[in-house]
PDB file of N, CA and C in Angstrom:
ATOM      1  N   UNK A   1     -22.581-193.257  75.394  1.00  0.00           N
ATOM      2  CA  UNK A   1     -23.052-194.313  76.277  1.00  0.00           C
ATOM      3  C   UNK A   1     -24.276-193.794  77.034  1.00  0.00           C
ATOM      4  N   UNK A   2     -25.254-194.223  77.233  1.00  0.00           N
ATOM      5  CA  UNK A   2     -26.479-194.433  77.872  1.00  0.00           C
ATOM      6  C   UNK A   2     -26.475-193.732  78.946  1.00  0.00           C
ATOM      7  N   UNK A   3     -27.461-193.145  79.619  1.00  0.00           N
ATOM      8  CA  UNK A   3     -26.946-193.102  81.455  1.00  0.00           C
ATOM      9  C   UNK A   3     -27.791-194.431  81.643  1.00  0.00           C
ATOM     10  N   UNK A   4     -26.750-194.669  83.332  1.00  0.00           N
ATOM     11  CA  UNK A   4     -27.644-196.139  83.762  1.00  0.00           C
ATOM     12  C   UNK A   4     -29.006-195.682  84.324  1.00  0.00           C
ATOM     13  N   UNK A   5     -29.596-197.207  84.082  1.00  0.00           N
ATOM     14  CA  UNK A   5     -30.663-197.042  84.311  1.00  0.00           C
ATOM     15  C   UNK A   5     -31.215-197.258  86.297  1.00  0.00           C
ATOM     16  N   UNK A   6     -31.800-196.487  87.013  1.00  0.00           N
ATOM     17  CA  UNK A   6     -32.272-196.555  88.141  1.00  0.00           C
ATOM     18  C   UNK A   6     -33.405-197.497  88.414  1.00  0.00           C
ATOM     19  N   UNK A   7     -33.304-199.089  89.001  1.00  0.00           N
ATOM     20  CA  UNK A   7     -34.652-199.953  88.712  1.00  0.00           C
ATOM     21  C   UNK A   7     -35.585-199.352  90.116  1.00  0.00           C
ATOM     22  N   UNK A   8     -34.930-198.872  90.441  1.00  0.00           N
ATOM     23  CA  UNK A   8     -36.196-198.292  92.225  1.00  0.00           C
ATOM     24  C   UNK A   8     -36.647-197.055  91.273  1.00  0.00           C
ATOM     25  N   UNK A   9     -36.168-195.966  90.506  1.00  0.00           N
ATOM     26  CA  UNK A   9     -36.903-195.001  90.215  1.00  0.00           C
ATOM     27  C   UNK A   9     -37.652-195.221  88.854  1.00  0.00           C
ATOM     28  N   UNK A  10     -37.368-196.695  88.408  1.00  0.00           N
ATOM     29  CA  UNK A  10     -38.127-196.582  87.117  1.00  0.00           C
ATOM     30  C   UNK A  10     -39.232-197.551  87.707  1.00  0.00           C
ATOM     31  N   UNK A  11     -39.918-198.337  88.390  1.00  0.00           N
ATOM     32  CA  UNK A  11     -40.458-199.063  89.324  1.00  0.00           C
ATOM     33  C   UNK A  11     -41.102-197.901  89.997  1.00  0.00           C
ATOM     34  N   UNK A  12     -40.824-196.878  90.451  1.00  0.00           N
ATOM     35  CA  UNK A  12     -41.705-195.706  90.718  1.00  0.00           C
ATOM     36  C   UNK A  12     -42.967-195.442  89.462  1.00  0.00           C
ATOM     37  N   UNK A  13     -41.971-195.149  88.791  1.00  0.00           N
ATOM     38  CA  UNK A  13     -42.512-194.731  87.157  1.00  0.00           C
ATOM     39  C   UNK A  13     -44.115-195.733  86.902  1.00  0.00           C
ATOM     40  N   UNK A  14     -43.628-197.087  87.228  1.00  0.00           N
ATOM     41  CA  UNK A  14     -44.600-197.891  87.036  1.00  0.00           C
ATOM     42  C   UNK A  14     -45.823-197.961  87.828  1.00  0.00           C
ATOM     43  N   UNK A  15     -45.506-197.765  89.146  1.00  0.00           N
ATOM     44  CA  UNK A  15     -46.484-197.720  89.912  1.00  0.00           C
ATOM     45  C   UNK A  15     -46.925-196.743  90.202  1.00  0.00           C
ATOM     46  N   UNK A  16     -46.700-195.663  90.123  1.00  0.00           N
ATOM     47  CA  UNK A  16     -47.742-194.380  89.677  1.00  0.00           C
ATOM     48  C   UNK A  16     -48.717-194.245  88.396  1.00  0.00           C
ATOM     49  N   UNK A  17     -47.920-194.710  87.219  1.00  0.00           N
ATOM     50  CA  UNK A  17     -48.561-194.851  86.240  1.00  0.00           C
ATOM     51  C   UNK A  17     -50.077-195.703  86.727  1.00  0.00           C
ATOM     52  N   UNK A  18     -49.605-196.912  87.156  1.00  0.00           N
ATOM     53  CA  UNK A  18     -50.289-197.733  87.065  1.00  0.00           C
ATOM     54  C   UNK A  18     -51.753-196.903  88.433  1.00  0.00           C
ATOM     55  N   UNK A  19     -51.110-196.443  89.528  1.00  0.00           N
ATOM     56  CA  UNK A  19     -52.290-195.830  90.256  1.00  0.00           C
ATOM     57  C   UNK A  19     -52.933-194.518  89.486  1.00  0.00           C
ATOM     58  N   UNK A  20     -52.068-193.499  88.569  1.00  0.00           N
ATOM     59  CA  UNK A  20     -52.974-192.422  87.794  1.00  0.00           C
ATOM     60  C   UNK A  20     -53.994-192.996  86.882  1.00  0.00           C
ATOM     61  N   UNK A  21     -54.134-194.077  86.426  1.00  0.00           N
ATOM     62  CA  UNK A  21     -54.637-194.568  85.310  1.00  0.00           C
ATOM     63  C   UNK A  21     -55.916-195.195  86.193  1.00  0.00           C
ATOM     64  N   UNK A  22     -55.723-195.907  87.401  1.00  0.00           N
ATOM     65  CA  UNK A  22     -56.487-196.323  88.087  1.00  0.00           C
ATOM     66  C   UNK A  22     -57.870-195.112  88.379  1.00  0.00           C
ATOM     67  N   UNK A  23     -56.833-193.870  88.799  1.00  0.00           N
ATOM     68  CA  UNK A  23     -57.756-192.624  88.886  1.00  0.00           C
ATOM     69  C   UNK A  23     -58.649-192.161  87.904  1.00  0.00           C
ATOM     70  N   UNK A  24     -57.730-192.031  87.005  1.00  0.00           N
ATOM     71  CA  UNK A  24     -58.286-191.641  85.694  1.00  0.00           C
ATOM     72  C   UNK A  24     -59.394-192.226  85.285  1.00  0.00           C
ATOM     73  N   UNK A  25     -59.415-193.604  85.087  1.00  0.00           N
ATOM     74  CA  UNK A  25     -60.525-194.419  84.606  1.00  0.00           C
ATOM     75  C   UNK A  25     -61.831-194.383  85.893  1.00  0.00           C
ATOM     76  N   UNK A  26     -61.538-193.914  86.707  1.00  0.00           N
ATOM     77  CA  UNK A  26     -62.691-194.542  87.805  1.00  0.00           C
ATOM     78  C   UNK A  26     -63.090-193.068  87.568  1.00  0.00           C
ATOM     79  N   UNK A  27     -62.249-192.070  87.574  1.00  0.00           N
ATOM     80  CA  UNK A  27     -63.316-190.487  87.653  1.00  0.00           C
ATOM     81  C   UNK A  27     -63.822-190.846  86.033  1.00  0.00           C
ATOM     82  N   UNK A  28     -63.448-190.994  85.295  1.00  0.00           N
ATOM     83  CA  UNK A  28     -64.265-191.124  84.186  1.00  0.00           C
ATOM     84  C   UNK A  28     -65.840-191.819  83.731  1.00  0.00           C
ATOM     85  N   UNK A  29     -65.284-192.950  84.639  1.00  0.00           N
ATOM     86  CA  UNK A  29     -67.142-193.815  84.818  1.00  0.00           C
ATOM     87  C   UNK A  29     -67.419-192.959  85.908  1.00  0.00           C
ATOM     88  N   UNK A  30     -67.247-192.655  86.563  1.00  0.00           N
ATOM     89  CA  UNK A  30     -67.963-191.919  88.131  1.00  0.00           C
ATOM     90  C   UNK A  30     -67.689-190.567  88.109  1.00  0.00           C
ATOM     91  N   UNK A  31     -68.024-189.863  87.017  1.00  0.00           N
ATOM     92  CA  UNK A  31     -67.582-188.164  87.336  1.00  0.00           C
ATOM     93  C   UNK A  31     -68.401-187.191  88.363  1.00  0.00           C
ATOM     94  N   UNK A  32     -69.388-188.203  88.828  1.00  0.00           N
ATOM     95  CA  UNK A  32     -70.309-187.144  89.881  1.00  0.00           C
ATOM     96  C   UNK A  32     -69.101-187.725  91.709  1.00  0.00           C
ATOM     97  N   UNK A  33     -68.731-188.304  91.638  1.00  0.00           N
ATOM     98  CA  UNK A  33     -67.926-189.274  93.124  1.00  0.00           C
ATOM     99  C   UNK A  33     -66.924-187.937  93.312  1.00  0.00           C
ATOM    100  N   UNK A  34     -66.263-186.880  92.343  1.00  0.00           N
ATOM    101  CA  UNK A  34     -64.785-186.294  92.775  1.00  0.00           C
ATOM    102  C   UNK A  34     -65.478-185.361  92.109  1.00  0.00           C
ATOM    103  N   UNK A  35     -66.221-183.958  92.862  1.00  0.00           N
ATOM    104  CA  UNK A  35     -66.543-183.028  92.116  1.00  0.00           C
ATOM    105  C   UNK A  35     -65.567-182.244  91.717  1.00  0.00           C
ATOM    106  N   UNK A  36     -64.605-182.040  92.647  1.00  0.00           N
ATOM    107  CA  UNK A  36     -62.896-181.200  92.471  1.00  0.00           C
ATOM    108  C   UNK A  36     -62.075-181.646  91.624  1.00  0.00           C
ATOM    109  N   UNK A  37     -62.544-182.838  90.850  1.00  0.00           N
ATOM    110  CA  UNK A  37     -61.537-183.397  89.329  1.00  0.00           C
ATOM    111  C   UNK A  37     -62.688-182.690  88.279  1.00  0.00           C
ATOM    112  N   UNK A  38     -61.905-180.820  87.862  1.00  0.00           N
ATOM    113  CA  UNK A  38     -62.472-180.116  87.224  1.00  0.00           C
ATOM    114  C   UNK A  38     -61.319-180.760  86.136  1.00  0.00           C
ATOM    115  N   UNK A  39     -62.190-180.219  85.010  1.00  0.00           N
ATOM    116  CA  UNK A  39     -61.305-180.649  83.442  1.00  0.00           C
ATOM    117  C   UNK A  39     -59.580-180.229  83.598  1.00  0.00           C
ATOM    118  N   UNK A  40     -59.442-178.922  84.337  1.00  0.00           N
ATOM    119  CA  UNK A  40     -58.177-178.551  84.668  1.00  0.00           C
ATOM    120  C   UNK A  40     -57.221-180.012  85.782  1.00  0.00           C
ATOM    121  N   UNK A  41     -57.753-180.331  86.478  1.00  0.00           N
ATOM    122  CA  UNK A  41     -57.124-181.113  87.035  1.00  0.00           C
ATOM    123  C   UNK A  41     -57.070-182.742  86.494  1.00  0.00           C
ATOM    124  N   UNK A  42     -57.805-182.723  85.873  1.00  0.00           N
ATOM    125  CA  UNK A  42     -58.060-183.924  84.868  1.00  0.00           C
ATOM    126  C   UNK A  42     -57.217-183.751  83.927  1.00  0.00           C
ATOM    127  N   UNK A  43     -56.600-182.715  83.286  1.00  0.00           N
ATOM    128  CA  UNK A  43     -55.943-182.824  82.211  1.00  0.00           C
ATOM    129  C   UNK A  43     -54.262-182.642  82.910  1.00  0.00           C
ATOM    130  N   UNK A  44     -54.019-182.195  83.879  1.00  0.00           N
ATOM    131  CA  UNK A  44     -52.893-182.508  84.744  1.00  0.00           C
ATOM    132  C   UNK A  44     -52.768-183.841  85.386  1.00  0.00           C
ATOM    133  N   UNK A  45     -53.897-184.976  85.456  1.00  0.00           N
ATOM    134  CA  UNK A  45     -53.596-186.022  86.008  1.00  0.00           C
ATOM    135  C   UNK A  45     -53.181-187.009  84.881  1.00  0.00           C
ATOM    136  N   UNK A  46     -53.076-186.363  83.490  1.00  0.00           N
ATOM    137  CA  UNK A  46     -53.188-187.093  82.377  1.00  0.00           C
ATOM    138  C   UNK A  46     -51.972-186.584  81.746  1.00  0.00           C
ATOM    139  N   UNK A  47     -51.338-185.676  81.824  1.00  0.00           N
ATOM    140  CA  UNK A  47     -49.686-184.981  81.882  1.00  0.00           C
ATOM    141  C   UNK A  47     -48.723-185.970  82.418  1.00  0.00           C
ATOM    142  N   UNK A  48     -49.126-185.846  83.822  1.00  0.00           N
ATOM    143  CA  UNK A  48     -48.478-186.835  84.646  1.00  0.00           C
ATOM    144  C   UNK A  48     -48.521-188.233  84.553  1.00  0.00           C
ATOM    145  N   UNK A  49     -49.891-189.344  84.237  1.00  0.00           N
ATOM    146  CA  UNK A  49     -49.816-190.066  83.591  1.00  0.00           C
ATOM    147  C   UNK A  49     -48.546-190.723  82.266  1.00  0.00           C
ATOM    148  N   UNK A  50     -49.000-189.510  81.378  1.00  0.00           N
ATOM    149  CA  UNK A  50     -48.141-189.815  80.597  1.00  0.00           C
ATOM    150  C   UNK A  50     -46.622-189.562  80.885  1.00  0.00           C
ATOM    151  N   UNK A  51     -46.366-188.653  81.537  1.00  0.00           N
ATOM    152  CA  UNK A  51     -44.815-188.286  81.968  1.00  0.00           C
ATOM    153  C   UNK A  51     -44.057-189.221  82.740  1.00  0.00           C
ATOM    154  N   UNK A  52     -45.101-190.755  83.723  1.00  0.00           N
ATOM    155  CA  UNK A  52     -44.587-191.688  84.399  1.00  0.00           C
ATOM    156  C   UNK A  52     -44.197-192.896  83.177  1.00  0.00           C
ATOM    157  N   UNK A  53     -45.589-193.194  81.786  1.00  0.00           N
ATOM    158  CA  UNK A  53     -44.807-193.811  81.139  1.00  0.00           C
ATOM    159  C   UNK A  53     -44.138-193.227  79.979  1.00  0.00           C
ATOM    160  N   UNK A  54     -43.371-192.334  79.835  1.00  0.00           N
ATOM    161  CA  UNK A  54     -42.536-191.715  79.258  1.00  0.00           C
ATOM    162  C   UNK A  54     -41.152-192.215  79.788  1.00  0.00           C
ATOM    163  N   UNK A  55     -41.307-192.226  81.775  1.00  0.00           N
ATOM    164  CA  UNK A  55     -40.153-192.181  81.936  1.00  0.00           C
ATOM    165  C   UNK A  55     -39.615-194.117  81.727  1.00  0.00           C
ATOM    166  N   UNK A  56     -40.897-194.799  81.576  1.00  0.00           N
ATOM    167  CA  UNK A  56     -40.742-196.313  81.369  1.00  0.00           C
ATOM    168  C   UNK A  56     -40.129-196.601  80.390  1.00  0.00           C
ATOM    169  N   UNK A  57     -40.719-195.581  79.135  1.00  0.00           N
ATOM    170  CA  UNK A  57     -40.419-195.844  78.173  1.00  0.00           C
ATOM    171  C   UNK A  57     -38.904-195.332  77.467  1.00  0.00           C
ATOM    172  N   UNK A  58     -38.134-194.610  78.278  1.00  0.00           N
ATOM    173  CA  UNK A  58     -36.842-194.063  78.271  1.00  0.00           C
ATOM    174  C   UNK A  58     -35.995-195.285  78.764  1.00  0.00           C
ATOM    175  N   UNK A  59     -36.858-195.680  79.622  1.00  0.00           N
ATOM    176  CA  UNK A  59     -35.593-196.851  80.242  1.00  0.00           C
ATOM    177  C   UNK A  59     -35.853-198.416  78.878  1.00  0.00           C
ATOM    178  N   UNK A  60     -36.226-198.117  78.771  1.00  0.00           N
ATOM    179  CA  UNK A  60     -36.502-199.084  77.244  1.00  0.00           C
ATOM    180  C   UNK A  60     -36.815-200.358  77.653  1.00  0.00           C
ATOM    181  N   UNK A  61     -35.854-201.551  77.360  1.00  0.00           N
ATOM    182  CA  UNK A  61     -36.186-202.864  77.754  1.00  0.00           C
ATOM    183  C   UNK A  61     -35.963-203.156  79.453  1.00  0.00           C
ATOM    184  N   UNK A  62     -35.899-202.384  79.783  1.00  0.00           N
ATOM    185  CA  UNK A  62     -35.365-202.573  81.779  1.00  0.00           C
ATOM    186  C   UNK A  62     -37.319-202.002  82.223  1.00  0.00           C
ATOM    187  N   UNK A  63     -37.399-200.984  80.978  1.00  0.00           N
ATOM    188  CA  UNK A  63     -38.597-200.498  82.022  1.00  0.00           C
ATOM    189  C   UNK A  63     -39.872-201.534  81.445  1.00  0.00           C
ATOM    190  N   UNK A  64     -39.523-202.164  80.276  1.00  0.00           N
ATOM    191  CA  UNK A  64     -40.848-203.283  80.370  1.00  0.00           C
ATOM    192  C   UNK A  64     -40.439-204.327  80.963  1.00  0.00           C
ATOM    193  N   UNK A  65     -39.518-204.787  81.370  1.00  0.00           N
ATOM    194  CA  UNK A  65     -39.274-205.855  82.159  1.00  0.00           C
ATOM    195  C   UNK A  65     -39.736-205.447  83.702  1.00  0.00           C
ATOM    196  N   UNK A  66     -39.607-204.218  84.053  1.00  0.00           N
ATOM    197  CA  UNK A  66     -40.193-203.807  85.119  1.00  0.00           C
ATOM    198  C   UNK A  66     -41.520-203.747  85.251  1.00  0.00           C
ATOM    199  N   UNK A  67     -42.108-203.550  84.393  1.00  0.00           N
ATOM    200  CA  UNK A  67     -43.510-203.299  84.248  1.00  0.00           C
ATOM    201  C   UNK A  67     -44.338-204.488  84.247  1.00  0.00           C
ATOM    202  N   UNK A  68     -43.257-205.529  83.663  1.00  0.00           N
ATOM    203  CA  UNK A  68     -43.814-207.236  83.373  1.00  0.00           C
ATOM    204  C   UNK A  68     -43.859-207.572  85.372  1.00  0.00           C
ATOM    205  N   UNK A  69     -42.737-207.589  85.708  1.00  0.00           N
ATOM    206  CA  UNK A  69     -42.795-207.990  87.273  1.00  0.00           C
ATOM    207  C   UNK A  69     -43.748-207.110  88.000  1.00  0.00           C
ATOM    208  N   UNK A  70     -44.452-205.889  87.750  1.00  0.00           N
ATOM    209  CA  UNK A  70     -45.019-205.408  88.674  1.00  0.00           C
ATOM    210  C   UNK A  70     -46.371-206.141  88.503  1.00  0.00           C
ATOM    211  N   UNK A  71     -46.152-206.379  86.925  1.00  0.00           N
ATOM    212  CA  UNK A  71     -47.779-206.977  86.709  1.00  0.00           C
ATOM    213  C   UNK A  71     -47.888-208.053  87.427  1.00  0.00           C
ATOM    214  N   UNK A  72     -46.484-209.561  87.610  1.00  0.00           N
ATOM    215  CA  UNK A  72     -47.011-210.256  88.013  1.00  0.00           C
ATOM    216  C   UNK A  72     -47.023-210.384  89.837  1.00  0.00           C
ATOM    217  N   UNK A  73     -46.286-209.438  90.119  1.00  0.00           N
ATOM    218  CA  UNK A  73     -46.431-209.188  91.212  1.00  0.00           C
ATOM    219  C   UNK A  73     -48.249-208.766  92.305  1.00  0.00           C
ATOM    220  N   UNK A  74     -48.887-207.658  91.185  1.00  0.00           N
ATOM    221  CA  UNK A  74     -50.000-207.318  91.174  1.00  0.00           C
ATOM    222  C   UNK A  74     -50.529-207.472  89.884  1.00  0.00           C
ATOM    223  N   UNK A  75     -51.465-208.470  89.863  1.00  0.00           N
ATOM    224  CA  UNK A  75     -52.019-208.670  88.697  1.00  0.00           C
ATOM    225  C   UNK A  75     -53.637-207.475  88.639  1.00  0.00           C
ATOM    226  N   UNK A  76     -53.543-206.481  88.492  1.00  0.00           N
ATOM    227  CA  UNK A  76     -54.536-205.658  88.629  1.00  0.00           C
ATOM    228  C   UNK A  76     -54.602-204.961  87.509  1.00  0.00           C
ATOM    229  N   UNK A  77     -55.666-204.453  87.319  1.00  0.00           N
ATOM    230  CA  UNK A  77     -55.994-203.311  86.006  1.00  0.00           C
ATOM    231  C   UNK A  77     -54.957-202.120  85.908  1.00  0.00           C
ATOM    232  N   UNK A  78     -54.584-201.598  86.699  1.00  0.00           N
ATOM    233  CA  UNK A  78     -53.518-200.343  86.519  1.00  0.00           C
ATOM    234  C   UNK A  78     -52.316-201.293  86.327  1.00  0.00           C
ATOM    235  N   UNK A  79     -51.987-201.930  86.784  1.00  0.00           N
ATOM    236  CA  UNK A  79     -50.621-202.455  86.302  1.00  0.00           C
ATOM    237  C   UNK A  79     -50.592-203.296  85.069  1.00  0.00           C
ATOM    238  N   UNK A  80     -51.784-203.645  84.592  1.00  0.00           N
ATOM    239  CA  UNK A  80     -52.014-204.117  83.146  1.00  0.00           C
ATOM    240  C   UNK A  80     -52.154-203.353  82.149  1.00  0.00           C
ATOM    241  N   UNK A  81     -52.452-202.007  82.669  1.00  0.00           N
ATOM    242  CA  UNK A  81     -52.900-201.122  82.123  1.00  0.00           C
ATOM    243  C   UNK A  81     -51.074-200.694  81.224  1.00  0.00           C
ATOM    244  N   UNK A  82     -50.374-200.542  82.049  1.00  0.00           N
ATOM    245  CA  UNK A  82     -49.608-199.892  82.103  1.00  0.00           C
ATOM    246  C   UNK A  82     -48.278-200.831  81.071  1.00  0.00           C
ATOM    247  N   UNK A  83     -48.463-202.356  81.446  1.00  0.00           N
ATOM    248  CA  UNK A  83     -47.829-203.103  80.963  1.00  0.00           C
ATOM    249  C   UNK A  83     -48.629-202.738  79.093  1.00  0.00           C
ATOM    250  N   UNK A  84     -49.438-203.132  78.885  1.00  0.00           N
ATOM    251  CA  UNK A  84     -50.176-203.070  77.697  1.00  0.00           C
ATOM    252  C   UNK A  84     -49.718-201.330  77.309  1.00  0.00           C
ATOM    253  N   UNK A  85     -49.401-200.387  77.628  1.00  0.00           N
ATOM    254  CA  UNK A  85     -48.620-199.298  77.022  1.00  0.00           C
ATOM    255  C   UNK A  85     -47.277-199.886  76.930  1.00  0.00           C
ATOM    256  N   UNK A  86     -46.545-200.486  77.167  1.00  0.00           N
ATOM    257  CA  UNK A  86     -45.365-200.555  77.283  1.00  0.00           C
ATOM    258  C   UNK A  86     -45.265-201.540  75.898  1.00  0.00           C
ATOM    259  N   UNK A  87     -46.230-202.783  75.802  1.00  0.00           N
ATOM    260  CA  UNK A  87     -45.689-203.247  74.713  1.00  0.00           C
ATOM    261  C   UNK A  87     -46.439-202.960  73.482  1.00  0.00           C
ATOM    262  N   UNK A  88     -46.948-201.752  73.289  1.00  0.00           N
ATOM    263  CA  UNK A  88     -47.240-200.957  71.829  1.00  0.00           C
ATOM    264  C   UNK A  88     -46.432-200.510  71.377  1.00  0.00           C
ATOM    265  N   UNK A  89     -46.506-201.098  69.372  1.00  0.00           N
ATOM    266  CA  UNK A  89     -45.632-200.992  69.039  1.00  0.00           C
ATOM    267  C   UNK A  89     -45.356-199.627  68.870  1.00  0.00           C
ATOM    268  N   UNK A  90     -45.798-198.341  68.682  1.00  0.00           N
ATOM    269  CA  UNK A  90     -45.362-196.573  69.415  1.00  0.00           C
ATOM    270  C   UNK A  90     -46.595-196.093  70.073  1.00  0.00           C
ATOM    271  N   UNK A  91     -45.705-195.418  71.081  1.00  0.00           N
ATOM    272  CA  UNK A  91     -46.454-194.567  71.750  1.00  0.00           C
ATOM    273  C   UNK A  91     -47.796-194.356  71.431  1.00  0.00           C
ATOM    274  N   UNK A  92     -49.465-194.488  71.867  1.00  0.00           N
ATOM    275  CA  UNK A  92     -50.404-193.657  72.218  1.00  0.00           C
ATOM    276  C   UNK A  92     -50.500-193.064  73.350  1.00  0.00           C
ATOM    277  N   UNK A  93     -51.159-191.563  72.953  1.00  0.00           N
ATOM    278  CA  UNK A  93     -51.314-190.701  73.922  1.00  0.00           C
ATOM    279  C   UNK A  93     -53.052-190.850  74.320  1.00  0.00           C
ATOM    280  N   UNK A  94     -52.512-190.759  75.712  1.00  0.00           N
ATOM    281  CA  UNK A  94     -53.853-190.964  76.655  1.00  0.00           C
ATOM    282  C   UNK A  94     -55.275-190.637  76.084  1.00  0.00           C
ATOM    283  N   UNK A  95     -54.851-189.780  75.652  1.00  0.00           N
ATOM    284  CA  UNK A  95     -56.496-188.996  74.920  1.00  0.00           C
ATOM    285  C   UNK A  95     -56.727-189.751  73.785  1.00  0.00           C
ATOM    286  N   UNK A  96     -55.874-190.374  72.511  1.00  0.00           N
ATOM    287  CA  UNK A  96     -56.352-190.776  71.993  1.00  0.00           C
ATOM    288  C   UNK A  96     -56.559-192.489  72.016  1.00  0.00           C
ATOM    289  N   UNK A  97     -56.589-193.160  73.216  1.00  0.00           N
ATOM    290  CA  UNK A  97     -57.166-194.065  73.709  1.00  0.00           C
ATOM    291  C   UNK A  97     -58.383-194.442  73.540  1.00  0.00           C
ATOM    292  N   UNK A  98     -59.039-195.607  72.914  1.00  0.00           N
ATOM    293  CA  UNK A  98     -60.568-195.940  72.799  1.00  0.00           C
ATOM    294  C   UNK A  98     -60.608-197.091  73.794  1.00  0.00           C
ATOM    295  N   UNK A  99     -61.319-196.040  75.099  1.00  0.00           N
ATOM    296  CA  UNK A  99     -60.958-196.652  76.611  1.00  0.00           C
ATOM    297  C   UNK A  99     -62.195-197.445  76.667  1.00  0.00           C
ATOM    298  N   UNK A 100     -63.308-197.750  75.624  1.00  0.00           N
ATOM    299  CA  UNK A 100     -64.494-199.247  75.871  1.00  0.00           C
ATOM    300  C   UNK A 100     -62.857-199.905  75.401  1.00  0.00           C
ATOM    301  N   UNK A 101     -62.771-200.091  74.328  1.00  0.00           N
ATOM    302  CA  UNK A 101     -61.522-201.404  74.344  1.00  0.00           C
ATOM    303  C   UNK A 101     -60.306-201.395  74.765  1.00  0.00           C
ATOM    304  N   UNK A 102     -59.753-200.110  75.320  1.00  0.00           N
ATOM    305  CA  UNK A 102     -58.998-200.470  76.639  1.00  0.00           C
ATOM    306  C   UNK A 102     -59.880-201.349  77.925  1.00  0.00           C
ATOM    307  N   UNK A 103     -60.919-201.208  78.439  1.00  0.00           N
ATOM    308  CA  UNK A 103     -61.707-201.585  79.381  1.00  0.00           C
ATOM    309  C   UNK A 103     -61.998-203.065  78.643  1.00  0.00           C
ATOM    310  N   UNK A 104     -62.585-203.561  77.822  1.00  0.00           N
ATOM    311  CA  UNK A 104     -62.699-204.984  77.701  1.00  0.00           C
ATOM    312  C   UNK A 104     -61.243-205.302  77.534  1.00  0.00           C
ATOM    313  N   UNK A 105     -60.265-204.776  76.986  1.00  0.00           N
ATOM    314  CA  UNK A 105     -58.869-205.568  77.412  1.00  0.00           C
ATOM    315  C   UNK A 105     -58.334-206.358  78.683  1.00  0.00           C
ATOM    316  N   UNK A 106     -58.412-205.077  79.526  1.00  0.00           N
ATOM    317  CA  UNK A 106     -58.105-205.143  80.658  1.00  0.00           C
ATOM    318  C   UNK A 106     -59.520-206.113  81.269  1.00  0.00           C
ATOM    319  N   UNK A 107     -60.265-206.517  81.043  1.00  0.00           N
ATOM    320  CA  UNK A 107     -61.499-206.812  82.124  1.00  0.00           C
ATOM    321  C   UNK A 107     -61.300-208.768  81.197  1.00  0.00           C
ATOM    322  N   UNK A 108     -61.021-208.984  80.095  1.00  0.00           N
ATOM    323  CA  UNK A 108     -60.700-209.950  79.112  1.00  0.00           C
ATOM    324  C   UNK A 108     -59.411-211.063  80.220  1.00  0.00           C
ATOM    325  N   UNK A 109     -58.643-210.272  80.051  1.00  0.00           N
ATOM    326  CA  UNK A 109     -56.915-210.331  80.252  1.00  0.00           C
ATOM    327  C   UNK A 109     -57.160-210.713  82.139  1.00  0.00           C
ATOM    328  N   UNK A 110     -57.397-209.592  82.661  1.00  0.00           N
ATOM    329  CA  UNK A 110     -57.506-210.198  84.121  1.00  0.00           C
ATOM    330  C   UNK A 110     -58.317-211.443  84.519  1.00  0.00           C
ATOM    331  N   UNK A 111     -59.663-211.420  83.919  1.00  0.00           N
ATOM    332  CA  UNK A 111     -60.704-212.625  83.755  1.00  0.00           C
ATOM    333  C   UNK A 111     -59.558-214.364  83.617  1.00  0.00           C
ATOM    334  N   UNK A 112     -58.854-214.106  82.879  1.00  0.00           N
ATOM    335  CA  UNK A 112     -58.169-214.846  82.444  1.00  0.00           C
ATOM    336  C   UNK A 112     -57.133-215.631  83.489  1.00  0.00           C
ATOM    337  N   UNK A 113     -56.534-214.022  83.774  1.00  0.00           N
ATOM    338  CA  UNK A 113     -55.356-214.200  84.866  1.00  0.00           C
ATOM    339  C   UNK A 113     -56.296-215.548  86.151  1.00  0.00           C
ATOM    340  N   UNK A 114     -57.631-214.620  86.233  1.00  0.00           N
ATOM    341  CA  UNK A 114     -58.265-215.134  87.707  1.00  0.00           C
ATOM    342  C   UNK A 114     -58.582-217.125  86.948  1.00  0.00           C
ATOM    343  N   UNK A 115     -58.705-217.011  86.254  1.00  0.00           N
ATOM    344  CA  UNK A 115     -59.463-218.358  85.452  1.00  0.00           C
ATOM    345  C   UNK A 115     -58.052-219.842  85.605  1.00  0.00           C
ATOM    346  N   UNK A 116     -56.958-218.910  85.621  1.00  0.00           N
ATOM    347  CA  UNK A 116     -56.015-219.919  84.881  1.00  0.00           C
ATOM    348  C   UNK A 116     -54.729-218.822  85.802  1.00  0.00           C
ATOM    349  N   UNK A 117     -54.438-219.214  86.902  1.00  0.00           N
ATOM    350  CA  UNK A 117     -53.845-218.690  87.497  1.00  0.00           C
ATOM    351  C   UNK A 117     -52.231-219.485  87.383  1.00  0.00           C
TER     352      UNK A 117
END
């Protein structure tokens, strides 16, 4: 049998994800703004990243249903971000992300949200 699932600590899971990714992508267009996000700490913010949706993805259908309410709770790029990992059909890892079409996803998809609310 399963262990149960925790919805406050997998709801953590989500909203970190969803703020590392936020980080991630903004030091990436702006790498002169955070001179102290050296490649070493960049590749630890991307560990952790993935280790928050790892833990989403353990909780299985509880943690995309979680991930669905955070989105519509906050309809923002990190929490879309995060929802859109959740419903691929397996796992990609952060690095091998092709983040122009992650970025028109997310910029597509919210456009939308704002258009047709």
């Amino acid at each position: 049998m399963p262990a149960p699932i925790l919805p406050e600590i997998v709801r953590q899971h989500a909203e970190m994800a969803a703020h590392l990714w936020n980080i991630y992508d903004h030091h990436l267009l702006n790498p002169d703004e955070n001179p102290d996000m050296d490649e070493e700490r960049l590749a630890r913010l991307v560990e952790r990243l993935e280790a928050h949706l790892d833990g989403l993805r353990i909780a299985g259908g509880e943690g995309l249903e979680i991930a669905k309410r955070l989105y519509e709770e906050f309809p923002e790029a990190g929490e879309l971000f995060v929802l859109r990992m959740m419903t691929a059909k397996k796992p990609v890892a952060i690095a091998e992300l092709d983040l122009g079409q992650v970025r028109r996803f997310i910029k597509v998809t919210l456009k939308k949200t704002v258009d047709n609310p």
